[in-house]
Protein backbone atom coordinates (compact mmCIF):
# COMPACT_ATOMS: atom_id res chain seq x y z
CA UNK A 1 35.32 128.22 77.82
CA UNK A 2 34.32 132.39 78.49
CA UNK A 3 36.04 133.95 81.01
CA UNK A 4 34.13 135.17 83.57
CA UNK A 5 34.15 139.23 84.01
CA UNK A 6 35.78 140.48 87.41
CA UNK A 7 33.57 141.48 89.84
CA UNK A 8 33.48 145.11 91.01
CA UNK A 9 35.24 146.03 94.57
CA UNK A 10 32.70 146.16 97.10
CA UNK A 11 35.28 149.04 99.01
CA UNK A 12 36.68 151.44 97.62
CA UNK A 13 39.83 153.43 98.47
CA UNK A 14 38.18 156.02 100.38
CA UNK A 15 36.36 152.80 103.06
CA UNK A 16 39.83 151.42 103.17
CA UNK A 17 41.44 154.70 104.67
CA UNK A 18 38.99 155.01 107.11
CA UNK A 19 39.44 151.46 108.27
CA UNK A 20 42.68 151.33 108.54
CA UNK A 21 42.45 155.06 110.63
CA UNK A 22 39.77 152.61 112.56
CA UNK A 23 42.27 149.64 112.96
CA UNK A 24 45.25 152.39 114.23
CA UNK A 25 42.58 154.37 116.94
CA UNK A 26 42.60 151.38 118.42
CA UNK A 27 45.98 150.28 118.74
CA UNK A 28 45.75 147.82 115.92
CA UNK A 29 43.75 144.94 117.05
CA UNK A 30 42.65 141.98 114.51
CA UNK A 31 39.65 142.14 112.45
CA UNK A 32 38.28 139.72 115.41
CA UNK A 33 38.39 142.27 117.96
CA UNK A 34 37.82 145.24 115.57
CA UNK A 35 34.94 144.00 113.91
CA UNK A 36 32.47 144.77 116.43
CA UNK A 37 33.61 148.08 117.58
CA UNK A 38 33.17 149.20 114.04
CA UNK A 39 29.50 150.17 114.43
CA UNK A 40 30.46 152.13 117.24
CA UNK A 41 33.31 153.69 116.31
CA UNK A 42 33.01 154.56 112.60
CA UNK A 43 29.47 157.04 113.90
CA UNK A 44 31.83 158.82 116.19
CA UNK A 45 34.83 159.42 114.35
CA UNK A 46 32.62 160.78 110.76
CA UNK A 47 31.10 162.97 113.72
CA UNK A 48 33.97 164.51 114.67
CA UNK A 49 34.93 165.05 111.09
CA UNK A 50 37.87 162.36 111.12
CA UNK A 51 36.50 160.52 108.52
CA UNK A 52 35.36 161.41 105.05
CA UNK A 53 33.11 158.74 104.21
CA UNK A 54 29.62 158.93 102.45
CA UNK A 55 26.81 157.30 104.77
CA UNK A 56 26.68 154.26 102.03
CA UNK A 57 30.44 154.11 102.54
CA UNK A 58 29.96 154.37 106.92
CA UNK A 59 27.41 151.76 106.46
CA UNK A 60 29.97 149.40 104.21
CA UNK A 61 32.63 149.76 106.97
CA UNK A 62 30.11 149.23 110.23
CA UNK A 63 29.22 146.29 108.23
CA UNK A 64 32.40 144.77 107.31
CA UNK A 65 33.28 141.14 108.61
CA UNK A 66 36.36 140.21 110.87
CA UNK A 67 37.64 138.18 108.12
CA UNK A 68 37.43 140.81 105.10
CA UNK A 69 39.07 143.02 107.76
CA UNK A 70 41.93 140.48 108.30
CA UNK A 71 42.48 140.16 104.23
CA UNK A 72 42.69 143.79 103.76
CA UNK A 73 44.60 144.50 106.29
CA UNK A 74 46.85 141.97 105.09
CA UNK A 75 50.03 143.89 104.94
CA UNK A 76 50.01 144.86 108.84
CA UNK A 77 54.54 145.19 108.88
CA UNK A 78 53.93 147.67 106.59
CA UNK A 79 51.45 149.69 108.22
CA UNK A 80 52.86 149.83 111.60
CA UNK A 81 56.19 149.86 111.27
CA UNK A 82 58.49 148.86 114.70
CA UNK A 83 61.54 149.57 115.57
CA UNK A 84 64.17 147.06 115.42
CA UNK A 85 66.67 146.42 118.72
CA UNK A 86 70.21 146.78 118.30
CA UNK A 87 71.25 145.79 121.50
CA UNK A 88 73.15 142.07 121.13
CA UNK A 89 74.66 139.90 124.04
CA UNK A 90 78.63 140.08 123.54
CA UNK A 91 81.52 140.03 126.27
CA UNK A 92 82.42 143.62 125.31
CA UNK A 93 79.28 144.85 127.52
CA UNK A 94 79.35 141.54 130.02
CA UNK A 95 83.06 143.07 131.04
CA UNK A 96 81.70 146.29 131.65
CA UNK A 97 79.20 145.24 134.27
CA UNK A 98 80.52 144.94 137.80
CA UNK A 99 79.49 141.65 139.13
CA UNK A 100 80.79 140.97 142.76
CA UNK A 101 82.98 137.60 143.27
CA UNK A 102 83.51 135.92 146.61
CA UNK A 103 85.94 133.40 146.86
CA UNK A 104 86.04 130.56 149.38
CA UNK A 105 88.94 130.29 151.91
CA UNK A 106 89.42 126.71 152.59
């Protein structure tokens, strides 16, 4: 049986940049909610010179589905890294907090 040859990427490094600079303007939504502000936001941000992107490559991006977005944006922990909470729940900080007692007199 012949191995079928690999099929070229349809984007290339430079679309991915810009879409995940798209995907972190605004405030890293899912491809769902991204997809269709990609026409409008891809024309404004190569306008103001924040994206270097051929019009081919503008048009690729504007074009791109909610679910491609979702797969190559797989790896979302690693692009927006949080911070992790180091408060925990202990006696050592519940004795340090003043809590008023009233007793009952019988």
């Amino acid at each position: 049986m012949r191995r079928r040859a690999p099929r070229a990427p349809t984007y290339g490094p430079r679309v991915m940049v810009a879409l995940i600079k798209c995907w972190a303007v605004l405030r890293a939504p899912a491809g769902k909610r991204l997809a269709p502000m990609l026409p409008v936001l891809v024309p404004m941000l190569s306008g103001d010179g924040e994206l270097d992107l051929t019009d081919a490559e503008a048009e690729l991006l504007s074009k791109m589905s909610a679910a491609t977005i979702d797969r190559r944006l797989g790896e979302r922990a690693r692009l927006m890294p949080r911070g992790r909470s180091h408060t925990k729940p202990g006696s050592l900080l519940k004795s340090q907090i003043p809590i008023p007692h009233w007793s009952r007199s019988a």
